[in-house]
C-alpha atoms as a PDB file:
ATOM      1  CA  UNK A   1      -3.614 -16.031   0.723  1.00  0.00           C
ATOM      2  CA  UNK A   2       0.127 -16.698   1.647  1.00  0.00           C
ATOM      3  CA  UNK A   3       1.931 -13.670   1.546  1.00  0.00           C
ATOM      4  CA  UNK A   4       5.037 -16.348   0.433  1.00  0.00           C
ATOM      5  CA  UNK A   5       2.764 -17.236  -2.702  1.00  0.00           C
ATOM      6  CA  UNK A   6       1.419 -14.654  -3.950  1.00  0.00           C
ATOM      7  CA  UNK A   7       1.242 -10.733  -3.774  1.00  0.00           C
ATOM      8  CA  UNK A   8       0.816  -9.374   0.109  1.00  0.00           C
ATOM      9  CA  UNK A   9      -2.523  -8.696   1.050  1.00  0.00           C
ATOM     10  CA  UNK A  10      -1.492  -4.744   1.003  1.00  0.00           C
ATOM     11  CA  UNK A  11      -0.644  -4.562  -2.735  1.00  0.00           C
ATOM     12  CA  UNK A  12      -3.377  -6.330  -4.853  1.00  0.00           C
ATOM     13  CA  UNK A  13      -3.322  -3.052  -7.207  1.00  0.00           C
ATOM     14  CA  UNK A  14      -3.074  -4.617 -10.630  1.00  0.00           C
ATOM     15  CA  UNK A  15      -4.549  -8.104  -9.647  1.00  0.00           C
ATOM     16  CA  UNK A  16      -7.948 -10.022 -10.162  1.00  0.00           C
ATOM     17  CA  UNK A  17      -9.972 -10.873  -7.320  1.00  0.00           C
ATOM     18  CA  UNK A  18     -12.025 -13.885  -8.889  1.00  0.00           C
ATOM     19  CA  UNK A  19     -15.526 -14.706  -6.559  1.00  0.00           C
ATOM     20  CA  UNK A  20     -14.989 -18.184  -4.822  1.00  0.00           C
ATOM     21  CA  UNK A  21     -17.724 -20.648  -5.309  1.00  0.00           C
ATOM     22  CA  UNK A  22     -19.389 -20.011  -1.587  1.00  0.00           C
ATOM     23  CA  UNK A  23     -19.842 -16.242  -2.245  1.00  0.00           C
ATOM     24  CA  UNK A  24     -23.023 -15.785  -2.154  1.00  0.00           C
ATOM     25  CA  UNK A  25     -23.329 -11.688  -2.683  1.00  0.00           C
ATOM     26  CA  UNK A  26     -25.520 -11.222  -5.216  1.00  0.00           C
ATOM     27  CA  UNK A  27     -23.648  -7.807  -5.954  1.00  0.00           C
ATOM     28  CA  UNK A  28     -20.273 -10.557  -6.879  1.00  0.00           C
ATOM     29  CA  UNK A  29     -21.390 -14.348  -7.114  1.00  0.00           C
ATOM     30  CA  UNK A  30     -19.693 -15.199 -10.200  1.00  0.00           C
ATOM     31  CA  UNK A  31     -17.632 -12.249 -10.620  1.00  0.00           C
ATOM     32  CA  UNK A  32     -13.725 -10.898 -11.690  1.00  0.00           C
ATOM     33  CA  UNK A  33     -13.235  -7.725 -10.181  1.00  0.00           C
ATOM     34  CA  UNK A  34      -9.811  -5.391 -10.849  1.00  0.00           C
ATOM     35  CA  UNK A  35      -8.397  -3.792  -8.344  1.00  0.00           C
ATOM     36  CA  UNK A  36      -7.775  -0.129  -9.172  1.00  0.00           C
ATOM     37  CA  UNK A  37      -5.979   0.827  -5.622  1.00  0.00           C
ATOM     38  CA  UNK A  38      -5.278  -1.173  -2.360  1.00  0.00           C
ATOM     39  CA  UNK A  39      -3.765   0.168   0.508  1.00  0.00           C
ATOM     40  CA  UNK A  40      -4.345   0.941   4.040  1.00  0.00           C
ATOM     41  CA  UNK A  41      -7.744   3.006   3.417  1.00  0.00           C
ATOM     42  CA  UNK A  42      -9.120   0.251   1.771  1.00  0.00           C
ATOM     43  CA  UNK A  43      -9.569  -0.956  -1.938  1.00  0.00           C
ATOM     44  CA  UNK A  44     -11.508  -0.037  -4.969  1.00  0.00           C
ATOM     45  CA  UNK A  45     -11.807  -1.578  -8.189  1.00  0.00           C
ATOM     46  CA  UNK A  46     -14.633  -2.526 -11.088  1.00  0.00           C
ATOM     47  CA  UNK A  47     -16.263  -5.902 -11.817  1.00  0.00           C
ATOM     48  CA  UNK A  48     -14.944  -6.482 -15.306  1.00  0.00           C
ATOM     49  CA  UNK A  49     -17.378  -9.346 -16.469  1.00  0.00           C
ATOM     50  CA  UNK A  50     -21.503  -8.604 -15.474  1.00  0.00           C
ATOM     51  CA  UNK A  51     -22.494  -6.921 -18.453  1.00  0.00           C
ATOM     52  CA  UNK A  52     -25.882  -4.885 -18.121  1.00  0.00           C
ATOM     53  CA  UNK A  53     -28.816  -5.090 -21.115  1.00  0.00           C
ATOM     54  CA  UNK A  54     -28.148  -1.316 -21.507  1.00  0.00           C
ATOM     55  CA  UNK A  55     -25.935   1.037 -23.534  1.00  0.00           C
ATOM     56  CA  UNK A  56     -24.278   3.963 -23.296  1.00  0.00           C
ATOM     57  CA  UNK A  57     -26.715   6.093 -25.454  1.00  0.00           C
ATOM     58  CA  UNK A  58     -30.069   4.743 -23.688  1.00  0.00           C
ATOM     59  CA  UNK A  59     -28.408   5.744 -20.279  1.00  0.00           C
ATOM     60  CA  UNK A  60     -25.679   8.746 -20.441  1.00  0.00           C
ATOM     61  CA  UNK A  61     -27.541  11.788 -21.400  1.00  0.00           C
ATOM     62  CA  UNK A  62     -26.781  13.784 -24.420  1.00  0.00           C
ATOM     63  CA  UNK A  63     -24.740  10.158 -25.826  1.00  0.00           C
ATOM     64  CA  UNK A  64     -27.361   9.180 -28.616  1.00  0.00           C
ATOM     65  CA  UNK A  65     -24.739  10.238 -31.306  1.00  0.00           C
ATOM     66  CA  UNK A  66     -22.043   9.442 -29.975  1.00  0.00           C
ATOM     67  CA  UNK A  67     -19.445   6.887 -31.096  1.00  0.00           C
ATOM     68  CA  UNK A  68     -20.121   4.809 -27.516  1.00  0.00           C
ATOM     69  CA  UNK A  69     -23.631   5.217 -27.939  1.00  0.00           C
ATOM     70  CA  UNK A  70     -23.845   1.320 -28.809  1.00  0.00           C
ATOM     71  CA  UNK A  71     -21.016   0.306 -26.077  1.00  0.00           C
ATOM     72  CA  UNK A  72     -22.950  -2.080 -23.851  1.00  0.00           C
ATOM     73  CA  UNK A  73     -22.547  -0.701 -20.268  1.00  0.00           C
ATOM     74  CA  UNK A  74     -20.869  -3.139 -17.221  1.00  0.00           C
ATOM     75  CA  UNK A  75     -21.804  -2.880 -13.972  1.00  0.00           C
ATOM     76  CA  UNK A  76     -19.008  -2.081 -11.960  1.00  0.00           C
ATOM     77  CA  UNK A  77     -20.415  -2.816  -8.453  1.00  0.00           C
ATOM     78  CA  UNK A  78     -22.686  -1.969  -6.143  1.00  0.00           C
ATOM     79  CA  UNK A  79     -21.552   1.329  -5.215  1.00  0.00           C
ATOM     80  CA  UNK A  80     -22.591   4.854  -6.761  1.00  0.00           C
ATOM     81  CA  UNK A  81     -23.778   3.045  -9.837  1.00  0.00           C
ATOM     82  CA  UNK A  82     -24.673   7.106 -11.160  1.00  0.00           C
ATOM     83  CA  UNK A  83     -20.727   7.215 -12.020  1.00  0.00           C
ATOM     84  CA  UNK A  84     -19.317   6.104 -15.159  1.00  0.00           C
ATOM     85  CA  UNK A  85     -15.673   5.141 -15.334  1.00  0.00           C
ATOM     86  CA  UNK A  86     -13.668   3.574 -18.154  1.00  0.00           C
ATOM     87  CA  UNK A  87     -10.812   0.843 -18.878  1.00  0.00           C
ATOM     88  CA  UNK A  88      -9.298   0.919 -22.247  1.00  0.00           C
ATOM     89  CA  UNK A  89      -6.221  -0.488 -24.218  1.00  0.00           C
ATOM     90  CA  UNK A  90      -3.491   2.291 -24.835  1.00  0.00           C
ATOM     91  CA  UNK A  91      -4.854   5.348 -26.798  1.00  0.00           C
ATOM     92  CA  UNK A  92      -2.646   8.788 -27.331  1.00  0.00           C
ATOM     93  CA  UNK A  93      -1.482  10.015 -23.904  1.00  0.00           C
ATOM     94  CA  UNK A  94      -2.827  13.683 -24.695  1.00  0.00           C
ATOM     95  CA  UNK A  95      -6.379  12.006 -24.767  1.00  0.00           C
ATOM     96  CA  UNK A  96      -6.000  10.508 -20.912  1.00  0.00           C
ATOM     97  CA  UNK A  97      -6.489  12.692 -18.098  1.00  0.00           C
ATOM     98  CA  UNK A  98      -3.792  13.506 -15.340  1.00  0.00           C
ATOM     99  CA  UNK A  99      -5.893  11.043 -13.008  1.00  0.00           C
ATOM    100  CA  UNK A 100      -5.570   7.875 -15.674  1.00  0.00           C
ATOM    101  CA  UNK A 101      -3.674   5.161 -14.618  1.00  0.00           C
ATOM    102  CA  UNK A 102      -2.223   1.920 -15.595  1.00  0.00           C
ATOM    103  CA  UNK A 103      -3.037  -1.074 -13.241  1.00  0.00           C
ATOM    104  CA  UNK A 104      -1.622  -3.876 -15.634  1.00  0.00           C
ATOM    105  CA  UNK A 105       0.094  -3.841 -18.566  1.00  0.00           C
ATOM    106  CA  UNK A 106      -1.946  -2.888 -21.706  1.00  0.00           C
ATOM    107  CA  UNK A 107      -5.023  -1.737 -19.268  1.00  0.00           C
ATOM    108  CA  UNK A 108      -6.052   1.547 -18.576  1.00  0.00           C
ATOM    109  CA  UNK A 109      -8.162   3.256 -16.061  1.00  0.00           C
ATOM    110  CA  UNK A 110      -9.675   6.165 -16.951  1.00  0.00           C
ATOM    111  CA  UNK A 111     -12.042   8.211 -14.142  1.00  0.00           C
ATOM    112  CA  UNK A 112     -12.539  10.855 -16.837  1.00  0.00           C
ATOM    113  CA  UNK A 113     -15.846   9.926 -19.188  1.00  0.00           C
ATOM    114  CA  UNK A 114     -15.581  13.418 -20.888  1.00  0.00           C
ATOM    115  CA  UNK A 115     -11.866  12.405 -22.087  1.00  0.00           C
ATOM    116  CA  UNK A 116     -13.217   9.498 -23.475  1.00  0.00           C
ATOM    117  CA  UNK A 117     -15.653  10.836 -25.010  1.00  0.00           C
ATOM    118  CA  UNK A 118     -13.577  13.601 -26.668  1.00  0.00           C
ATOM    119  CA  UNK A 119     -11.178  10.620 -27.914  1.00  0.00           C
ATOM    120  CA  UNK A 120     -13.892   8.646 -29.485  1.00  0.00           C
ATOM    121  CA  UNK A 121     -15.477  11.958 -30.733  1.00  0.00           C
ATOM    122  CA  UNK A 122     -11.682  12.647 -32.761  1.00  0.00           C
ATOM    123  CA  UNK A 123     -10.239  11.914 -36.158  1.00  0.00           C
ATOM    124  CA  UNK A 124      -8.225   9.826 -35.010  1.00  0.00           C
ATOM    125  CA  UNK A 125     -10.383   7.434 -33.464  1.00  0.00           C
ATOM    126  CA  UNK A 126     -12.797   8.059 -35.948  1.00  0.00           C
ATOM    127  CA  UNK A 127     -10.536   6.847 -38.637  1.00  0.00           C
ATOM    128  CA  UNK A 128      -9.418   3.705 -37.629  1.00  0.00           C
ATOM    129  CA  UNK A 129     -11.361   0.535 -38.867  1.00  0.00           C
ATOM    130  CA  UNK A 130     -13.307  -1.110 -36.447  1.00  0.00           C
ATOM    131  CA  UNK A 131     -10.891  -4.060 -35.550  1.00  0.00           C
ATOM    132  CA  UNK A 132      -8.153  -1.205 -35.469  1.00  0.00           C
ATOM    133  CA  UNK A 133      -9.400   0.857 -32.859  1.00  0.00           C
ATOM    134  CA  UNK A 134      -8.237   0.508 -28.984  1.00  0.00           C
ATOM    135  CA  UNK A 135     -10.219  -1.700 -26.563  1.00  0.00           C
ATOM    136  CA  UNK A 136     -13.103   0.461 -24.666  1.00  0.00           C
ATOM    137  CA  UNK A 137     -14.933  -1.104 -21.897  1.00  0.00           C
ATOM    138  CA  UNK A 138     -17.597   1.805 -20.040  1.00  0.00           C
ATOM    139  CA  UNK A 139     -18.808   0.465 -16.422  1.00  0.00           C
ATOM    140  CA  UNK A 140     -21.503   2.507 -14.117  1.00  0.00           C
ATOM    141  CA  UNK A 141     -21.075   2.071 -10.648  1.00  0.00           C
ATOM    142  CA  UNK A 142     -17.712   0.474  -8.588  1.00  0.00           C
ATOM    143  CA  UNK A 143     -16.678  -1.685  -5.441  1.00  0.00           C
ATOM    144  CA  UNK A 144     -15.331  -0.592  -2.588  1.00  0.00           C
ATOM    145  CA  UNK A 145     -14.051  -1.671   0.509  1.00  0.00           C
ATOM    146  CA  UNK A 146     -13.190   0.271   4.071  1.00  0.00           C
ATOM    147  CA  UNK A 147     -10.052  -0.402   5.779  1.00  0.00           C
ATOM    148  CA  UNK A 148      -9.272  -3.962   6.345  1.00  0.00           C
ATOM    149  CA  UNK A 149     -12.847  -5.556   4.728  1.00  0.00           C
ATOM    150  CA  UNK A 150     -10.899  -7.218   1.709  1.00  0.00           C
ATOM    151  CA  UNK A 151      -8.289  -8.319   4.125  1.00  0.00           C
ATOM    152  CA  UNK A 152     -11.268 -10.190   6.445  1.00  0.00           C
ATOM    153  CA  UNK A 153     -12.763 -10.839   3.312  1.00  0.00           C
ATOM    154  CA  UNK A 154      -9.135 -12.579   2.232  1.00  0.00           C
ATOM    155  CA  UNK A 155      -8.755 -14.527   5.347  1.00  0.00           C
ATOM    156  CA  UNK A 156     -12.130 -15.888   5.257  1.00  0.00           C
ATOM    157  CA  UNK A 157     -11.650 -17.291   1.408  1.00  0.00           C
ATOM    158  CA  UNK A 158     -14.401 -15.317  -0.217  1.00  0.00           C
ATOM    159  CA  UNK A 159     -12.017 -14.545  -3.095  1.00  0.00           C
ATOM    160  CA  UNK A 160      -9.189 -16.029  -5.285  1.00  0.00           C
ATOM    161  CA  UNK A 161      -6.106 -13.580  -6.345  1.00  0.00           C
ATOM    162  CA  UNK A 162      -4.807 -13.956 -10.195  1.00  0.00           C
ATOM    163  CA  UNK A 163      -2.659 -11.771 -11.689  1.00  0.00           C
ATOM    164  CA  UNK A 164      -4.885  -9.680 -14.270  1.00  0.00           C
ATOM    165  CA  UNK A 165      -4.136  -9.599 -17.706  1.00  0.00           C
ATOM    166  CA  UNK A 166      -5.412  -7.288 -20.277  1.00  0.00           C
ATOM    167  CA  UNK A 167      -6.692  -9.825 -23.084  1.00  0.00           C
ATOM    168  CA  UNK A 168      -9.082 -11.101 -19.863  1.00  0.00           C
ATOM    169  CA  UNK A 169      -9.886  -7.783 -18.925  1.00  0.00           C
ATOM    170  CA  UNK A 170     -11.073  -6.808 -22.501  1.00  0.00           C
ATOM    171  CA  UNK A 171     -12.106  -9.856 -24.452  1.00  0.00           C
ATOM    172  CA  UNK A 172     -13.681 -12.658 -21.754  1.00  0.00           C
ATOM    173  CA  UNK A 173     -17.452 -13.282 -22.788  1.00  0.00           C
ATOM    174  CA  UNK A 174     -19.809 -11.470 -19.905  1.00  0.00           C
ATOM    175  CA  UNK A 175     -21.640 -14.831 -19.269  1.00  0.00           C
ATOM    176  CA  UNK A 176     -18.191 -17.236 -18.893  1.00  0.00           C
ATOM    177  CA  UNK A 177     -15.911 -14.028 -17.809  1.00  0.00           C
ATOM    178  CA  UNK A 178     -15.957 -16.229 -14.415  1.00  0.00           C
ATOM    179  CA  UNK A 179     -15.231 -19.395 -15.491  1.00  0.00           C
ATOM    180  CA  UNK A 180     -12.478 -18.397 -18.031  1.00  0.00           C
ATOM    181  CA  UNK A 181     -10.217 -16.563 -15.552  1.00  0.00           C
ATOM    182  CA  UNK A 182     -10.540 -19.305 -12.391  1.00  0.00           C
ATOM    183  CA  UNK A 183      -9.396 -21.629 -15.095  1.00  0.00           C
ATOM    184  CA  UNK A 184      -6.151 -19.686 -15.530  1.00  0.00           C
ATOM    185  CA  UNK A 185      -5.046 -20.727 -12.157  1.00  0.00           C
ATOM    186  CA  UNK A 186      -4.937 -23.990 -13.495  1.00  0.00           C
ATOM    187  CA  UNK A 187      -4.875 -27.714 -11.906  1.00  0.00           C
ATOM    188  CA  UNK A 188      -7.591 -28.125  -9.342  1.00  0.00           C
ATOM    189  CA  UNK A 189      -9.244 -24.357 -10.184  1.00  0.00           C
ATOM    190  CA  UNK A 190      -9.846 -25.954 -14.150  1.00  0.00           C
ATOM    191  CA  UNK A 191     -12.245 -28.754 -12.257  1.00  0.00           C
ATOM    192  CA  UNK A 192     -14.097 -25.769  -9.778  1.00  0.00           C
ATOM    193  CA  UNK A 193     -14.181 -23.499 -12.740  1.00  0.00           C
ATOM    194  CA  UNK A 194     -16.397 -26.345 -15.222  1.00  0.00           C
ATOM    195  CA  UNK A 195     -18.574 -27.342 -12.182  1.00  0.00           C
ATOM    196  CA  UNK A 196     -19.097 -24.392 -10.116  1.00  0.00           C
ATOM    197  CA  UNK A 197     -17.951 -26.490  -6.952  1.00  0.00           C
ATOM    198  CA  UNK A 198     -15.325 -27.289  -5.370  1.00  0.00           C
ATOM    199  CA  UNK A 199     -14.848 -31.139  -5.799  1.00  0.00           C
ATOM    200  CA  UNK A 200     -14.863 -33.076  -1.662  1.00  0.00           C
ATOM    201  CA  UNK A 201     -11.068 -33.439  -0.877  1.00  0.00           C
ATOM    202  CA  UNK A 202     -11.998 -36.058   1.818  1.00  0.00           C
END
């Protein structure tokens, strides 16, 4: 990417990194991943669209009663898939720990489960209807790269920079996550996007 058209390959914090069609990984083929953190130590973020068969309850011990205990769990990559993490919509800043973080507007990372937990354990989630109450994605695992792998990864078209947005983060379907974001780039990404290829330009 063209640091003239687009973010610099040293500040992706904040932006999609959508799979390109060659990507073959099975850890990201197909996948939208937000990056938390970029910088010279290398980048982290979660894959915000491969939704597991599992839920919080049947995996997080001690969860069974909780309100998340139906919250379908999202793999977040291939790396230490025994930690949870959490991005939600905006919630009461005395429920976030001093480690949350916003990477886009109306997104929220959260490294703390137990504050979650708490939150969703409150009165004041508690009484909120169900269409009322804040966005809550949970995600097991993360991906990571050491200094300068995105950046090779970058140069050698693997991946597609967008902007993220939180209405993508939160409400794509799991299965079409991938195809709804590459769309948002528009023109020739629409085409890719419906086919899966990238249409000959010869």
């Amino acid at each position: 990417m063209d640091a003239s058209t687009g973010p610099t390959r040293s500040d992706l914090a904040g932006h999609f990194l959508i799979a390109e069609t060659d990507l073959q990984d099975p850890n990201f083929f197909r996948t939208v991943v937000l990056i938390l953190h970029h910088n010279e130590e290398g980048a982290f973020g979660l894959v915000v669209n491969r939704e597991s068969e599992v839920t919080v309850g049947a995996v997080i011990e001690g969860m069974e009663q909780s309100s998340l205990a139906e919250f379908p769990v999202f793999v977040g990559g291939p790396v230490q898939q025994n930690y949870v993490f959490v991005l939600h919509s905006p919630i009461a800043r005395r429920y976030s720990s001093e480690h949350a973080e916003s990477p886009c507007e109306g997104v929220f990372f959260e490294p703390s489960f137990q504050h979650i937990m708490d939150y969703t354990d409150s009165e004041d989630y508690l009484a909120l209807s169900e269409g009322d109450r804040p966005k809550i994605r949970v995600f097991a695992g993360y991906s990571g790269w050491g200094p300068g792998q995105l950046e090779r990864e970058l140069s050698e078209d693997a991946w597609l920079v967008h902007p993220a947005r939180a209405d993508l983060v939160f409400d794509v379907d799991s299965a079409e996550g991938w195809k709804k974001v590459l769309s948002q780039k528009g023109g020739f990404y629409r085409i890719v996007a419906e086919t899966g290829y990238k249409p000959s330009m010869n």
